[in-house]
N, C-alpha and C. Protein backbone atom coordinates (compact mmCIF):
# COMPACT_ATOMS: atom_id res chain seq x y z
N UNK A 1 212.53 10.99 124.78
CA UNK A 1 212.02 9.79 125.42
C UNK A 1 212.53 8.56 124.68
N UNK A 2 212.77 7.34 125.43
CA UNK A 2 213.14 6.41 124.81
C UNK A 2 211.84 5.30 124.11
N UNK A 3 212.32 4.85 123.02
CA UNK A 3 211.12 3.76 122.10
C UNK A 3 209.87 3.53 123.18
N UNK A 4 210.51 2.37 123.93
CA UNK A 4 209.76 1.89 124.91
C UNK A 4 208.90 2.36 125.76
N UNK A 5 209.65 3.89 125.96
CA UNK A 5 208.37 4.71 126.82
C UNK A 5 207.51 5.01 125.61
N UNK A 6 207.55 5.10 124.63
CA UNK A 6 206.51 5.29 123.56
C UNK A 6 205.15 4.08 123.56
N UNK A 7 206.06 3.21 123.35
CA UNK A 7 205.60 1.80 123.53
C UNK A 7 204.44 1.74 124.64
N UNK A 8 204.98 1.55 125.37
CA UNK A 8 204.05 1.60 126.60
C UNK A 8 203.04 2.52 127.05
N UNK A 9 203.29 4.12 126.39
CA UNK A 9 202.21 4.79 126.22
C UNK A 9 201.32 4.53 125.25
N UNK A 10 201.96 3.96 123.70
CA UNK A 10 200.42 3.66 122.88
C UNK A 10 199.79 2.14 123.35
N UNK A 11 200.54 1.40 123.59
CA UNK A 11 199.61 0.08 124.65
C UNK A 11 198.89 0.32 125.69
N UNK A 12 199.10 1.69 126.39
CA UNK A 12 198.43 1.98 127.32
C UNK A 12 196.78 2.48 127.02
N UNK A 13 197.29 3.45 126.04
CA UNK A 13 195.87 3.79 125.34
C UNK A 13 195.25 3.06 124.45
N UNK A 14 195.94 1.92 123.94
CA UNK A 14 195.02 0.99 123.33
C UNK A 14 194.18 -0.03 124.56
N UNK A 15 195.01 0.15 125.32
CA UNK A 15 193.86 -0.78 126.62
C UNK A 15 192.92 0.23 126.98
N UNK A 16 193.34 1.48 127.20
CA UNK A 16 191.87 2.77 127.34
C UNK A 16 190.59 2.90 126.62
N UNK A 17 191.49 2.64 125.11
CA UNK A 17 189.71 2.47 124.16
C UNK A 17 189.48 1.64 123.99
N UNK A 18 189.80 0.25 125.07
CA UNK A 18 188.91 -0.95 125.39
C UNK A 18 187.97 -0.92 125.80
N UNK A 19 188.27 0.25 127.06
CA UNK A 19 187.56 0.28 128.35
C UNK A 19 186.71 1.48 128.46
N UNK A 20 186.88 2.78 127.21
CA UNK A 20 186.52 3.86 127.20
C UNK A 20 184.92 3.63 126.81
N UNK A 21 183.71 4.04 126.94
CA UNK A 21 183.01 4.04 125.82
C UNK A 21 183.12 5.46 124.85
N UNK A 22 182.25 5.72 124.21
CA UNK A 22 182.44 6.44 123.00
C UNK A 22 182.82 6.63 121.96
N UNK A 23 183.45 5.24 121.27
CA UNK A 23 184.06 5.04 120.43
C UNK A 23 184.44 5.59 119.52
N UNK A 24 185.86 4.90 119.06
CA UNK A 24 187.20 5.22 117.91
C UNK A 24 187.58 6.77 118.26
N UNK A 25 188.12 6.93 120.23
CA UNK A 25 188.86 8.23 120.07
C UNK A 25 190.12 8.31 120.56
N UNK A 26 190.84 7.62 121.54
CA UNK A 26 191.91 7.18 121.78
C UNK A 26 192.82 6.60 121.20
N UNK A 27 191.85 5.71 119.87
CA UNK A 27 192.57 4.58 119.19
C UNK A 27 193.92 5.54 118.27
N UNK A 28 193.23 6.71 118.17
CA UNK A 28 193.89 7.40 117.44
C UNK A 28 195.49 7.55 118.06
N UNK A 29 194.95 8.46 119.40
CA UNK A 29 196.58 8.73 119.89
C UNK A 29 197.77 7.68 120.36
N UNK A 30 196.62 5.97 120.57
CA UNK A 30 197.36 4.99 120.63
C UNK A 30 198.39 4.93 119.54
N UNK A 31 197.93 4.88 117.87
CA UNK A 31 198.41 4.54 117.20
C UNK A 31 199.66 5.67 117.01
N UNK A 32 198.83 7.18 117.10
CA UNK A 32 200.51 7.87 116.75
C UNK A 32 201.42 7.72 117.89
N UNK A 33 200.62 6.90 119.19
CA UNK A 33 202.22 6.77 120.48
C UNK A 33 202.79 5.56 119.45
N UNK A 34 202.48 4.64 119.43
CA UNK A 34 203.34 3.74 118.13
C UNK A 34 204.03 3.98 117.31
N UNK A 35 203.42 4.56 116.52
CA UNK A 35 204.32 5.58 115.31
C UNK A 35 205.72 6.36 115.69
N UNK A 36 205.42 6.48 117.03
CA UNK A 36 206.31 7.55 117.24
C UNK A 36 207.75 6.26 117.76
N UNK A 37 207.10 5.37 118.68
CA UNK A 37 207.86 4.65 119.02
C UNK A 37 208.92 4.05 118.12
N UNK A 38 208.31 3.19 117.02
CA UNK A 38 208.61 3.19 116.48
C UNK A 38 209.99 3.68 115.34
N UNK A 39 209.67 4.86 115.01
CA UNK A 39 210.72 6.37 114.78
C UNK A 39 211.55 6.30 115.94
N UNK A 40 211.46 6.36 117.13
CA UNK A 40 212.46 6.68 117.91
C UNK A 40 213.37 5.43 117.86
N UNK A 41 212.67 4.24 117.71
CA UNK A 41 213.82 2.77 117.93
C UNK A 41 214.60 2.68 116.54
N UNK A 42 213.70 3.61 115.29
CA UNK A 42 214.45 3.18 114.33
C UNK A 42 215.54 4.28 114.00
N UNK A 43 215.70 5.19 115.36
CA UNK A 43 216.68 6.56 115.44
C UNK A 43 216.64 7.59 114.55
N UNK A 44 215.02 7.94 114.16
CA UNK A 44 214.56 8.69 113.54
C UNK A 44 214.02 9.56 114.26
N UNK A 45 213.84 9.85 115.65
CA UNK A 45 213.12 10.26 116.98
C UNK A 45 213.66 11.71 116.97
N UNK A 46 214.37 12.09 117.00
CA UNK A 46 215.20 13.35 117.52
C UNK A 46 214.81 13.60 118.40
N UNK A 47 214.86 15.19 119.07
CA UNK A 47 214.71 15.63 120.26
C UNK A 47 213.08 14.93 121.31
N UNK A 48 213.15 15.45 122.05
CA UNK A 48 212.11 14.86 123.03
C UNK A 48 211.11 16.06 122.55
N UNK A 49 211.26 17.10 121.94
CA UNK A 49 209.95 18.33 121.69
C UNK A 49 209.42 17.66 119.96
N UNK A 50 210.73 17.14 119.23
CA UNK A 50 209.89 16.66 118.01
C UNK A 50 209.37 15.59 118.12
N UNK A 51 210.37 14.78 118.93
CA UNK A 51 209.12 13.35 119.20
C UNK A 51 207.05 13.73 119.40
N UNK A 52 207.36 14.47 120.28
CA UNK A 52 206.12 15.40 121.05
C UNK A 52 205.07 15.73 119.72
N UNK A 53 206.10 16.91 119.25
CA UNK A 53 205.22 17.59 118.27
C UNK A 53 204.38 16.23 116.62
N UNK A 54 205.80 15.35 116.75
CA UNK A 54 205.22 14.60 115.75
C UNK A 54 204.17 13.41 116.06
N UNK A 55 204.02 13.25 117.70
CA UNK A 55 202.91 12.52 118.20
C UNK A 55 201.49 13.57 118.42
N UNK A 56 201.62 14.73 118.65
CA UNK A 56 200.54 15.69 118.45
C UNK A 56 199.66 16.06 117.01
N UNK A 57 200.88 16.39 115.95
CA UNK A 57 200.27 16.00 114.97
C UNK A 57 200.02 14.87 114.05
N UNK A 58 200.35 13.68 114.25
CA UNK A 58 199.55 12.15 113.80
C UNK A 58 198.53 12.11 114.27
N UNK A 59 198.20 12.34 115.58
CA UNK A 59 197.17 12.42 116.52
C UNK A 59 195.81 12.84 115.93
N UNK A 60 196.04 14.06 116.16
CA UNK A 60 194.83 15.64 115.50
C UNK A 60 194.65 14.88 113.96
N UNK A 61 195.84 14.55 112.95
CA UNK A 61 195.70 14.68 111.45
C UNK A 61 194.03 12.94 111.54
N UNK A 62 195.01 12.17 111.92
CA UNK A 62 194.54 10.29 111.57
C UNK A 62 192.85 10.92 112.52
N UNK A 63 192.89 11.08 113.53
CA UNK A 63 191.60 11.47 114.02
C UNK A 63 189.94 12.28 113.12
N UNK A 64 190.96 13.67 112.50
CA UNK A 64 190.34 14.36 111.46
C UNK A 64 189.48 13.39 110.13
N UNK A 65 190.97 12.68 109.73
CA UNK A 65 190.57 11.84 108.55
C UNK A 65 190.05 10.91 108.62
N UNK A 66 190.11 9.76 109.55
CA UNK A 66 189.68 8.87 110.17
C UNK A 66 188.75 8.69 110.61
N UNK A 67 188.14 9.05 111.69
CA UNK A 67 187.43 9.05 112.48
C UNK A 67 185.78 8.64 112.40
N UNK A 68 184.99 9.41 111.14
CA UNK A 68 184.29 9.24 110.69
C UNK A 68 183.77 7.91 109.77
N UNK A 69 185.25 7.91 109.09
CA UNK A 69 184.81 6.59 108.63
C UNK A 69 185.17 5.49 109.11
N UNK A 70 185.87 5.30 109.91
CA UNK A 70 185.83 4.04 111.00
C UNK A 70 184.56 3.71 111.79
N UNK A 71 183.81 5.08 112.44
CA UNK A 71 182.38 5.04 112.70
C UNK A 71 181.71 4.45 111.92
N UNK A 72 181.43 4.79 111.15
CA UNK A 72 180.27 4.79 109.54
C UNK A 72 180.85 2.94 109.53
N UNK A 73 182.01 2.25 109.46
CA UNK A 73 182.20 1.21 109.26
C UNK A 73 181.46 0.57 110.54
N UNK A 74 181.62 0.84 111.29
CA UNK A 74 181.23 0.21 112.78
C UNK A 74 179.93 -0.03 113.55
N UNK A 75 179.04 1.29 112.87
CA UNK A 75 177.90 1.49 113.46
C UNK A 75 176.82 0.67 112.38
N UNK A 76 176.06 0.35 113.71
CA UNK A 76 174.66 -0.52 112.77
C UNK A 76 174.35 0.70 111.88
N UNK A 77 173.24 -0.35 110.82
CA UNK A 77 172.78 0.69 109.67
C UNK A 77 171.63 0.60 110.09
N UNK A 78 170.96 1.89 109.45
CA UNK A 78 169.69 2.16 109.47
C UNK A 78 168.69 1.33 108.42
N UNK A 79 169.19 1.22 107.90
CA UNK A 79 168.79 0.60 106.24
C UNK A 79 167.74 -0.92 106.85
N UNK A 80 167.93 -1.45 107.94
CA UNK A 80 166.75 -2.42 108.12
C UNK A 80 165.47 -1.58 108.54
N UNK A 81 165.42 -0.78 109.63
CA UNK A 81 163.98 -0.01 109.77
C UNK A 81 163.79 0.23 108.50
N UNK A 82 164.42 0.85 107.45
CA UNK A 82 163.73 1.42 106.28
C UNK A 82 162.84 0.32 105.48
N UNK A 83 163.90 -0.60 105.42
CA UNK A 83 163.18 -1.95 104.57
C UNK A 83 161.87 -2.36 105.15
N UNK A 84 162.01 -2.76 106.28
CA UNK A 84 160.45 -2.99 107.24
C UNK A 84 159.80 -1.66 106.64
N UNK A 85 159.95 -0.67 107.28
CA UNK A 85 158.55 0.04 106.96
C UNK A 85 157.97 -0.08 105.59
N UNK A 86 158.86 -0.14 104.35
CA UNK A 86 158.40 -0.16 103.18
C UNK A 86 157.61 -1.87 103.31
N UNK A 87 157.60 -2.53 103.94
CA UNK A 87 156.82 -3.69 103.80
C UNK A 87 155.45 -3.52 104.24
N UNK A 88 155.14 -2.04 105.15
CA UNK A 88 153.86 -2.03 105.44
C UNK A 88 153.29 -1.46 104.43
N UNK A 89 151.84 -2.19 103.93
CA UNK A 89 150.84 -1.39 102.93
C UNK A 89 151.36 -1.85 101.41
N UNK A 90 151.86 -2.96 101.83
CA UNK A 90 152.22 -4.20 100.81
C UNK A 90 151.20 -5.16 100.35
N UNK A 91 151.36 -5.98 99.62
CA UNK A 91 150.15 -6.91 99.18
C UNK A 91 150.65 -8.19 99.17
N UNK A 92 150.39 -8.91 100.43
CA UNK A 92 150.63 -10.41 100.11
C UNK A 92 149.34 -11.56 100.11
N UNK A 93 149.90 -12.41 99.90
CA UNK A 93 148.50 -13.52 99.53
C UNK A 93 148.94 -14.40 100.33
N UNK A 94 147.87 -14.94 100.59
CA UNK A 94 147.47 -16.01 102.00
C UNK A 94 147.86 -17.06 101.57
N UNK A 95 148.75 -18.35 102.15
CA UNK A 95 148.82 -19.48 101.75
C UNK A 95 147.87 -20.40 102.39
N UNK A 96 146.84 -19.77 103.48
CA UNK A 96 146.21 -20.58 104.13
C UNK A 96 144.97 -19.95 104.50
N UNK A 97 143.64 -20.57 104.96
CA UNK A 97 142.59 -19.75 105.18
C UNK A 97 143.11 -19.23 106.71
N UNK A 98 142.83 -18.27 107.12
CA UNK A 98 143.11 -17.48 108.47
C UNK A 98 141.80 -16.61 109.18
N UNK A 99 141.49 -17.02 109.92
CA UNK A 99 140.35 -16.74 110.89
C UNK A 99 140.72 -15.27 111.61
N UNK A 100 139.58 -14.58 112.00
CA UNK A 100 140.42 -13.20 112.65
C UNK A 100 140.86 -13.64 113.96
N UNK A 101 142.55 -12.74 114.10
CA UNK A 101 143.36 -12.77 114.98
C UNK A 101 143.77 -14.32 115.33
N UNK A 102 143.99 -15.17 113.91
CA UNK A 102 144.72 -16.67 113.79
C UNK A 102 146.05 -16.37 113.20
N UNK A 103 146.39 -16.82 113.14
CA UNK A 103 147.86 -16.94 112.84
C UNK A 103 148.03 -17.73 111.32
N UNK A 104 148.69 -17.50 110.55
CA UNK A 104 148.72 -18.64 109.23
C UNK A 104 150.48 -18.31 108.44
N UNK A 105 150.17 -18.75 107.23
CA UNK A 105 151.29 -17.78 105.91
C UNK A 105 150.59 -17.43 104.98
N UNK A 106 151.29 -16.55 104.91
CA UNK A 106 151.17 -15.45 103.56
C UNK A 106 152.81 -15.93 102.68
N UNK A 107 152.51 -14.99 101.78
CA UNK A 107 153.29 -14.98 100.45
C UNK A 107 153.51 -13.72 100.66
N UNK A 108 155.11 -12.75 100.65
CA UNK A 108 155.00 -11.45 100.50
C UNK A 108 156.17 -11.63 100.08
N UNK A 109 156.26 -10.69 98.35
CA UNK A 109 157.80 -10.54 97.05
C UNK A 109 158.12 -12.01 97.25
N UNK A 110 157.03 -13.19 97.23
CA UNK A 110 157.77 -14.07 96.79
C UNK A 110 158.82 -15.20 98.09
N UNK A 111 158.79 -14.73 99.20
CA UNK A 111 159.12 -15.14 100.56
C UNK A 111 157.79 -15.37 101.56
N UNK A 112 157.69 -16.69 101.79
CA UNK A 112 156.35 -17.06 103.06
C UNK A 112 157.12 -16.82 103.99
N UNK A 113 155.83 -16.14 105.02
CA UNK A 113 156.17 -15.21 106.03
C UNK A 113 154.64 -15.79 107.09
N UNK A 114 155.07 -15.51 108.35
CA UNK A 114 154.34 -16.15 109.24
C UNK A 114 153.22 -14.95 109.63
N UNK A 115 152.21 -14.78 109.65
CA UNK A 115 151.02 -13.69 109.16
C UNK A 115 150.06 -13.90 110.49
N UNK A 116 149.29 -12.72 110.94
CA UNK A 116 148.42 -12.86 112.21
C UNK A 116 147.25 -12.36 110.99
N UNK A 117 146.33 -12.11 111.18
CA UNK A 117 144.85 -11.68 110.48
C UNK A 117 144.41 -10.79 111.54
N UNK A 118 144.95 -9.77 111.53
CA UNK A 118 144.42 -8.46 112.51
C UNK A 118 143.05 -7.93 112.04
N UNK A 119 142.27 -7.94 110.97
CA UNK A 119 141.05 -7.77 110.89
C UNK A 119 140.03 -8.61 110.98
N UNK A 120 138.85 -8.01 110.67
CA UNK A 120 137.12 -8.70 111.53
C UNK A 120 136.78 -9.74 110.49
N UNK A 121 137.27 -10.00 109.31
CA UNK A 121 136.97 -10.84 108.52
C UNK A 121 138.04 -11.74 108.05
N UNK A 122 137.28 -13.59 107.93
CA UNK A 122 138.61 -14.13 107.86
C UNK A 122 139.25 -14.30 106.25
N UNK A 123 140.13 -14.88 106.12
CA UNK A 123 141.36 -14.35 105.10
C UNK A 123 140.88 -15.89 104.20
N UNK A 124 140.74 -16.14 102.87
CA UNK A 124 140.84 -17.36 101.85
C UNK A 124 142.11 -17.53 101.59
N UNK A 125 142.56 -18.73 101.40
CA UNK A 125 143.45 -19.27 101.11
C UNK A 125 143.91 -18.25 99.40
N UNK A 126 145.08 -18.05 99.26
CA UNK A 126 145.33 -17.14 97.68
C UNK A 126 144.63 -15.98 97.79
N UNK A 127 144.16 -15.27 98.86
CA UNK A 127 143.02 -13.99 98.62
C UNK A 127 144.61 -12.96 98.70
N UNK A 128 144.35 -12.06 98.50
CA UNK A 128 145.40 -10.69 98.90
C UNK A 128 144.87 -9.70 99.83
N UNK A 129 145.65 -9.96 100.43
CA UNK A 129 145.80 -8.91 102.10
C UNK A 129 147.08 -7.92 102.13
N UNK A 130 146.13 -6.90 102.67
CA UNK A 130 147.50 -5.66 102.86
C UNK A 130 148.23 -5.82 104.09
N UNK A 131 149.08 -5.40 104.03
CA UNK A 131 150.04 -5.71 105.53
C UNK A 131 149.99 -4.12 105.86
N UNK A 132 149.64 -4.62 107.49
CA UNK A 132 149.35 -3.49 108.31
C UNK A 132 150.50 -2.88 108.96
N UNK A 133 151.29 -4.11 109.50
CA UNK A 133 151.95 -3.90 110.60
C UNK A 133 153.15 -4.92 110.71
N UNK A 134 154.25 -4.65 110.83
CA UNK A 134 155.89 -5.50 110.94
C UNK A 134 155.82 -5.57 112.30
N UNK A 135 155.86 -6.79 113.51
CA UNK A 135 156.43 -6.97 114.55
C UNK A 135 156.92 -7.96 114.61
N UNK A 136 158.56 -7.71 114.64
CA UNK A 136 159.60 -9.27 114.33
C UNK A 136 159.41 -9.60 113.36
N UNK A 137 159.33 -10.83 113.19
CA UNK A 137 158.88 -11.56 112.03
C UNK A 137 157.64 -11.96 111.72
N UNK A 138 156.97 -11.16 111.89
CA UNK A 138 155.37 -11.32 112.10
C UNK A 138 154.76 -9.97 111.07
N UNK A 139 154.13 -10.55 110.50
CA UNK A 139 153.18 -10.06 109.48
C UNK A 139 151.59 -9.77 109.84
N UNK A 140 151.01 -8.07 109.95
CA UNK A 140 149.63 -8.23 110.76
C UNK A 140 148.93 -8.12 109.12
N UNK A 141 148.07 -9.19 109.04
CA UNK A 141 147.50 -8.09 107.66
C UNK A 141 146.38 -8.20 107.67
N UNK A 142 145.52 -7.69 106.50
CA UNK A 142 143.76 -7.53 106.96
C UNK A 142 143.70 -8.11 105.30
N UNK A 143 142.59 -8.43 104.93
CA UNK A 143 141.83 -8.44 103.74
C UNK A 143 141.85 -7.26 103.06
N UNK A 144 142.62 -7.38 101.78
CA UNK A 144 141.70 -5.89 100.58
C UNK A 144 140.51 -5.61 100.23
């Protein structure tokens, strides 16, 4: 095959895992149709079965090695749910008196944070309250 038909097959599949979902699996064989192209314009190509065979295996190899960690780079982390939950059953202190189910700030590690008073009794200004509950940026907490 000539460069160009190379060419135009890995541009082809790089417009595919535009449009593909499932991501980083095409990108692969885009890149070894390149590779290959490449080799062939720089008359390193030989026959039309090694062109083949050496776009089959770039393919399979960059996919194997790859693949995973291009994911792992790409995909959200988990690591914020974790942080939230460790904030519930925390101890922050009130910057303001808070009435039940009022709204105020708290103090929690040192960062004011916007706080509801989810329990039956209301909150003193500096008292310490446990945090119940993370929704958004919202802090539920009760009295200790």
């Amino acid at each position: 095959m000539n460069w160009w038909m190379w060419l135009i097959l890995g541009l082809g599949l790089l417009a595919g895992e535009l449009v593909t979902p499932g991501g980083f699996f095409v990108i692969f064989f885009a890149m070894s149709a390149l590779v290959v192209a490449l080799l062939v314009g720089l008359g390193a190509g030989g026959p039309v079965w090694a062109q083949g065979l050496v776009f089959v295996a770039l393919s399979v190899v960059s996919l194997l090695l790859f693949r995973k960690r291009l994911l792992a780079r790409f995909r959200p982390s988990d690591d914020l749910g974790k942080s939230l939950a460790d904030v519930v059953g925390g101890v922050a202190t009130a910057q303001d008196d808070i009435a039940p189910g009022a709204v105020g700030k708290a103090e929690y590690r040192g960062t004011p944070w916007a706080v509801r008073n989810c329990g039956d009794k209301p909150i003193a200004k500096d008292q310490r309250c446990r945090v119940q509950k993370v929704e958004g940026l919202m802090l539920f907490i009760m009295p200790e």
